[in-house]
PDB file of N, CA and C in Angstrom:
ATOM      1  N   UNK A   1     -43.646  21.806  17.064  1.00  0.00           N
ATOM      2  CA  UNK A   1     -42.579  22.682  17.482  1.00  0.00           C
ATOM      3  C   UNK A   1     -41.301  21.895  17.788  1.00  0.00           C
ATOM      4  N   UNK A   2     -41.397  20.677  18.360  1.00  0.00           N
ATOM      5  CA  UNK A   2     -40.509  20.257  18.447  1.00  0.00           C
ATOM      6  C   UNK A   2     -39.854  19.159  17.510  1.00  0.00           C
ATOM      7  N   UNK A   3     -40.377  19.137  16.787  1.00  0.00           N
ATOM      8  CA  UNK A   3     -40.115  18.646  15.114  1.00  0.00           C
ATOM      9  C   UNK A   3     -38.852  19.652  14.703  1.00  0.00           C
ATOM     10  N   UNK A   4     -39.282  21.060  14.656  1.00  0.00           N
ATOM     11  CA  UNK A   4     -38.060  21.941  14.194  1.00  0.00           C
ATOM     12  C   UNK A   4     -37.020  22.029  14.529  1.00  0.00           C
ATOM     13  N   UNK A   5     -37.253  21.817  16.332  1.00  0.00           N
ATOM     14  CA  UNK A   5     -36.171  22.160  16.886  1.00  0.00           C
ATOM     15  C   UNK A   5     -35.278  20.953  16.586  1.00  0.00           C
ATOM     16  N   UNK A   6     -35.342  19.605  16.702  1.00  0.00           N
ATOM     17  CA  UNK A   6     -34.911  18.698  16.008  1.00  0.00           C
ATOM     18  C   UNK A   6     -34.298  18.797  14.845  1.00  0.00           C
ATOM     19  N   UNK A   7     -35.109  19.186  13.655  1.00  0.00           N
ATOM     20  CA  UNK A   7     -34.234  19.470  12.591  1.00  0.00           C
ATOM     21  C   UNK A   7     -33.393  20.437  12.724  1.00  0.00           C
ATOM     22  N   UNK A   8     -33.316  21.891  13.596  1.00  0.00           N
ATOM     23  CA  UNK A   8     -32.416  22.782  13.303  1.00  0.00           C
ATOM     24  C   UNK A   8     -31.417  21.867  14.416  1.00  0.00           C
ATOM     25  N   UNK A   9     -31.500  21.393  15.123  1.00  0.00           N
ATOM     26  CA  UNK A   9     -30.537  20.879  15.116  1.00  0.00           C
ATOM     27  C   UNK A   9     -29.649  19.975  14.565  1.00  0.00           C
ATOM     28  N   UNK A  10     -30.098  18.905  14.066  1.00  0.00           N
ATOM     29  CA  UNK A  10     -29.482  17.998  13.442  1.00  0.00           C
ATOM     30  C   UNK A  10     -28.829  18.854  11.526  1.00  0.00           C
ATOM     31  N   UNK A  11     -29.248  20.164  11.665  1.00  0.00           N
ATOM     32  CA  UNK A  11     -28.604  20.322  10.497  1.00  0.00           C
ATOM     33  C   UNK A  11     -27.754  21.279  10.913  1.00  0.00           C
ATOM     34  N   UNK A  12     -27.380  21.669  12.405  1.00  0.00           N
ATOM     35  CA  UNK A  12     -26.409  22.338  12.861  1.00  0.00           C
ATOM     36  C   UNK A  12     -25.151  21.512  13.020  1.00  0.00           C
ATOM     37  N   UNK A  13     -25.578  20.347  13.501  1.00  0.00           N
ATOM     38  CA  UNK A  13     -24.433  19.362  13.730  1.00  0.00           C
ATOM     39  C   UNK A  13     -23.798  18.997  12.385  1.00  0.00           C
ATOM     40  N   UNK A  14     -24.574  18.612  10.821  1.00  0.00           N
ATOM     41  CA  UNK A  14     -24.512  18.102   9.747  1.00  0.00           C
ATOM     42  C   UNK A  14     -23.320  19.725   9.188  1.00  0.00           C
ATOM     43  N   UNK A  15     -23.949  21.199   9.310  1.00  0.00           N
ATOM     44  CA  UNK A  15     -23.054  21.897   9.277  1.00  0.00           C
ATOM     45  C   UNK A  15     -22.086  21.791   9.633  1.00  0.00           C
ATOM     46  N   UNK A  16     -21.515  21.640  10.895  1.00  0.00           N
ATOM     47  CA  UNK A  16     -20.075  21.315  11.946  1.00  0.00           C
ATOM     48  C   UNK A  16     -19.169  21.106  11.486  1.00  0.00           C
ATOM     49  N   UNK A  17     -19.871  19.595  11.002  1.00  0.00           N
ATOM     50  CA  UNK A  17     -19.286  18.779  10.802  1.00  0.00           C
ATOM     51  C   UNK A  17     -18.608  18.503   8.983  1.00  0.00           C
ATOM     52  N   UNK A  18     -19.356  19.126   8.074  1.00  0.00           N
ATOM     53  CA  UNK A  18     -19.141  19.809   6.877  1.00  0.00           C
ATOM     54  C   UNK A  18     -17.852  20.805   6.978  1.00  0.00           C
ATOM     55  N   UNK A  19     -18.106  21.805   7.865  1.00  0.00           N
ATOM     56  CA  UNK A  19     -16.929  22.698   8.125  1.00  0.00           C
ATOM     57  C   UNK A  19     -15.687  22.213   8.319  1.00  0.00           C
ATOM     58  N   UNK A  20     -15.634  21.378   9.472  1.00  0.00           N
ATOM     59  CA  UNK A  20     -14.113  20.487   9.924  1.00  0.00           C
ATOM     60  C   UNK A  20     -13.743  19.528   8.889  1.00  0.00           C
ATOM     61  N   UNK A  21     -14.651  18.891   8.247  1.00  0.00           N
ATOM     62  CA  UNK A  21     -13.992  18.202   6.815  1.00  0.00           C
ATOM     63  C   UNK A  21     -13.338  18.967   5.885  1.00  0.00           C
ATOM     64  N   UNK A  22     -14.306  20.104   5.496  1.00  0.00           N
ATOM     65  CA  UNK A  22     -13.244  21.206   4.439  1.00  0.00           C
ATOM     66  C   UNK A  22     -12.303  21.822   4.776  1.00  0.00           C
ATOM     67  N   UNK A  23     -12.227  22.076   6.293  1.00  0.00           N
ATOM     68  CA  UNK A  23     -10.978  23.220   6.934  1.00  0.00           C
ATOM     69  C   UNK A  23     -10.360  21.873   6.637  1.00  0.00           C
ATOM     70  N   UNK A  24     -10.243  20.569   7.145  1.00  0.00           N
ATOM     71  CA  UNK A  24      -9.232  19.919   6.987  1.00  0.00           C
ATOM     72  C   UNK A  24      -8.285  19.503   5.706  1.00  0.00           C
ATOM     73  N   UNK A  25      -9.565  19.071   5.006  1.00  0.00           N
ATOM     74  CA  UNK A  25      -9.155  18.836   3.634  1.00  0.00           C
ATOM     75  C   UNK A  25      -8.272  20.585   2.875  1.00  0.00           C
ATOM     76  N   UNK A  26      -8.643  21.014   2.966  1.00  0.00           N
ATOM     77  CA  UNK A  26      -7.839  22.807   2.524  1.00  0.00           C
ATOM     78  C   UNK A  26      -6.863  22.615   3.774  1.00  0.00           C
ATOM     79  N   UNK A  27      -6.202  22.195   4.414  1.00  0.00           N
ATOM     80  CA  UNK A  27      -5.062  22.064   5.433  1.00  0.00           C
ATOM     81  C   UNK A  27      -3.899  20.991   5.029  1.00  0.00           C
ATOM     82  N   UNK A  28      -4.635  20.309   4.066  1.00  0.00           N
ATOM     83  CA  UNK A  28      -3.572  18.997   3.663  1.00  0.00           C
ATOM     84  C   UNK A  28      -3.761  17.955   4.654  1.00  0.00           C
ATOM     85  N   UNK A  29      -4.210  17.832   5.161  1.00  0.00           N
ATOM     86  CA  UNK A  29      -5.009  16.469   5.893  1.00  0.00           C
ATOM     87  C   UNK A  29      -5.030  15.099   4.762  1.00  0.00           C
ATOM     88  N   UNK A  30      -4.668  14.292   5.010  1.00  0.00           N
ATOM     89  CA  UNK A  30      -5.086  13.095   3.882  1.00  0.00           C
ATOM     90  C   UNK A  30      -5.936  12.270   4.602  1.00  0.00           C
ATOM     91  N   UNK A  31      -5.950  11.763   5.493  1.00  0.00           N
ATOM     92  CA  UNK A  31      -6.871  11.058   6.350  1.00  0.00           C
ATOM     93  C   UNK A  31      -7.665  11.769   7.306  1.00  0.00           C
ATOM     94  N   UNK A  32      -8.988  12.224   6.904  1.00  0.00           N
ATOM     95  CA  UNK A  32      -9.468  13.510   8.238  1.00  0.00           C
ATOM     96  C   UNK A  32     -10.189  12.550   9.131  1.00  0.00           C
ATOM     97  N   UNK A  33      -9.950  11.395   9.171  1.00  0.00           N
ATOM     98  CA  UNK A  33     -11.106  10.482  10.452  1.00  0.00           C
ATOM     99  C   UNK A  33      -9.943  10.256  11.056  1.00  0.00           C
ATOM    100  N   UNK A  34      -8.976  10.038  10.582  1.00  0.00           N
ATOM    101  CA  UNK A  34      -7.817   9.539  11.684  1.00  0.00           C
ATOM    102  C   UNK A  34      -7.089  10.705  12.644  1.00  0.00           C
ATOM    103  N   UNK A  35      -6.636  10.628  14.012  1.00  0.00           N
ATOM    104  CA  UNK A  35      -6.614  10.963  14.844  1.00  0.00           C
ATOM    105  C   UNK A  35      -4.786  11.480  14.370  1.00  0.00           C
ATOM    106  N   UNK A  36      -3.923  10.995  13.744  1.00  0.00           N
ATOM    107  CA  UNK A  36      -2.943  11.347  12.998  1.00  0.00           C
ATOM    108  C   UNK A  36      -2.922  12.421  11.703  1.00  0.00           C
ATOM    109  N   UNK A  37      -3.782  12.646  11.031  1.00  0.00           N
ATOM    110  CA  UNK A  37      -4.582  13.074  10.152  1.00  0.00           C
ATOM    111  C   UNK A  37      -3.256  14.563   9.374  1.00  0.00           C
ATOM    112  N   UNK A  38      -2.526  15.067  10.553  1.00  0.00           N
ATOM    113  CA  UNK A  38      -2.122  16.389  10.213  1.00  0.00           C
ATOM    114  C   UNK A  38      -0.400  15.669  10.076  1.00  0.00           C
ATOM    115  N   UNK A  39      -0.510  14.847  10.211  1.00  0.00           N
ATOM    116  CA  UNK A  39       1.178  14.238  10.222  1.00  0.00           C
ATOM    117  C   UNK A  39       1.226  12.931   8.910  1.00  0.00           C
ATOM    118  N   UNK A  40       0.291  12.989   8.465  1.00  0.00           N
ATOM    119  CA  UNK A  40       0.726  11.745   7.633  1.00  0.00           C
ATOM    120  C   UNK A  40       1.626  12.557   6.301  1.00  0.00           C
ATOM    121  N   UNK A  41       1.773  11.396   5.936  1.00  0.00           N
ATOM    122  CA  UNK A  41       3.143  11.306   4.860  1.00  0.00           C
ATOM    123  C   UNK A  41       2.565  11.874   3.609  1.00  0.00           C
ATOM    124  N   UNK A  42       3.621  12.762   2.790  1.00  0.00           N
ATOM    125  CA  UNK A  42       2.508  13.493   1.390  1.00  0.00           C
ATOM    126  C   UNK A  42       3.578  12.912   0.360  1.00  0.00           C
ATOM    127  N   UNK A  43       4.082  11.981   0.122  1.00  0.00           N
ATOM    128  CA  UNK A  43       4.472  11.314  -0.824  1.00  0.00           C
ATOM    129  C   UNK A  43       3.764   9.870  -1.181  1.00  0.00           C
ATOM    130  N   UNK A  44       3.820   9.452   0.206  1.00  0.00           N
ATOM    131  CA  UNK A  44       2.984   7.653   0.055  1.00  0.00           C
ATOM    132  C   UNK A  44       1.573   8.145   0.097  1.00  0.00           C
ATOM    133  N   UNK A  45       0.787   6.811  -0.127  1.00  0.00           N
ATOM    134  CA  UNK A  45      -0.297   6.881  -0.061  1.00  0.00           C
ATOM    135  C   UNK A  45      -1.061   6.032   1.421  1.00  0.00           C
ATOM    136  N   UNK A  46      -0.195   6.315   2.077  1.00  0.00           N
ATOM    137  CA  UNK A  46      -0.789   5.135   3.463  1.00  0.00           C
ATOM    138  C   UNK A  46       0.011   6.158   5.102  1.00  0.00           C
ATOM    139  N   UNK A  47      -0.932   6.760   5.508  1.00  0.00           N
ATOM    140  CA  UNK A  47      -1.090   7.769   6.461  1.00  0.00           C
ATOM    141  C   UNK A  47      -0.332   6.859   7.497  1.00  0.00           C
ATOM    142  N   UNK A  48      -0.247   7.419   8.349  1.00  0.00           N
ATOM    143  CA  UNK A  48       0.684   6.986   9.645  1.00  0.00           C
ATOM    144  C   UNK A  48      -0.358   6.367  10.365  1.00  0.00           C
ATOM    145  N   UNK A  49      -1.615   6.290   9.905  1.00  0.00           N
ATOM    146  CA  UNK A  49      -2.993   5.461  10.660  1.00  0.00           C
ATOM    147  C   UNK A  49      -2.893   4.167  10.311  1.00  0.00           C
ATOM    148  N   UNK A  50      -2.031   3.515   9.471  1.00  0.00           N
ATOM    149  CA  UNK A  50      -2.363   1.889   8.698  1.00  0.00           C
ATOM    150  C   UNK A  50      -3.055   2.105   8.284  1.00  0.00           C
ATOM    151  N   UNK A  51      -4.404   3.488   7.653  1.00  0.00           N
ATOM    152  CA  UNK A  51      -5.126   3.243   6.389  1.00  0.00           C
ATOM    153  C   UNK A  51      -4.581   3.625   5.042  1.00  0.00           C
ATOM    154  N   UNK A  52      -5.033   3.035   4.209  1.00  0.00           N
ATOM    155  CA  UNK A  52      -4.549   3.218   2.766  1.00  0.00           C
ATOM    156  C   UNK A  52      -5.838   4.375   1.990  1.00  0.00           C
ATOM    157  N   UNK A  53      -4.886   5.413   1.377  1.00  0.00           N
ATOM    158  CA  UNK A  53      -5.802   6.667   1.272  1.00  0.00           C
ATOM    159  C   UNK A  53      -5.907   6.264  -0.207  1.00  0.00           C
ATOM    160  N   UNK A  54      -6.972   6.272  -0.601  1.00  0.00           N
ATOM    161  CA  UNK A  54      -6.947   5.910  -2.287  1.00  0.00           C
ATOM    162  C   UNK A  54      -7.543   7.438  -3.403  1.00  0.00           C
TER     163      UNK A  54
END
């Protein structure tokens, strides 16, 4: 029993977290790990995080 409950959870979190990647990505997000994510630049390719989005 508690095998399941385990998995339904861990595929609730794996959902979540699926969701906030696509709402982001469909928002124009270029960097969705970075904490800047909704402000970076849509001409360059290098987010206001110092990562380089390839």
């Amino acid at each position: 029993m508690t095998d399941i409950i385990v998995l339904a959870v861990v595929i609730v979190i794996v959902g979540c977290a699926s969701a906030y990647i696509y709402k982001a990505k469909k928002s124009g997000a270029r960097c969705v790990g970075c904490s800047h994510a909704g402000s970076c630049g849509r001409s360059g390719n290098e987010c206001s995080c110092g990562t380089e989005n390839k």
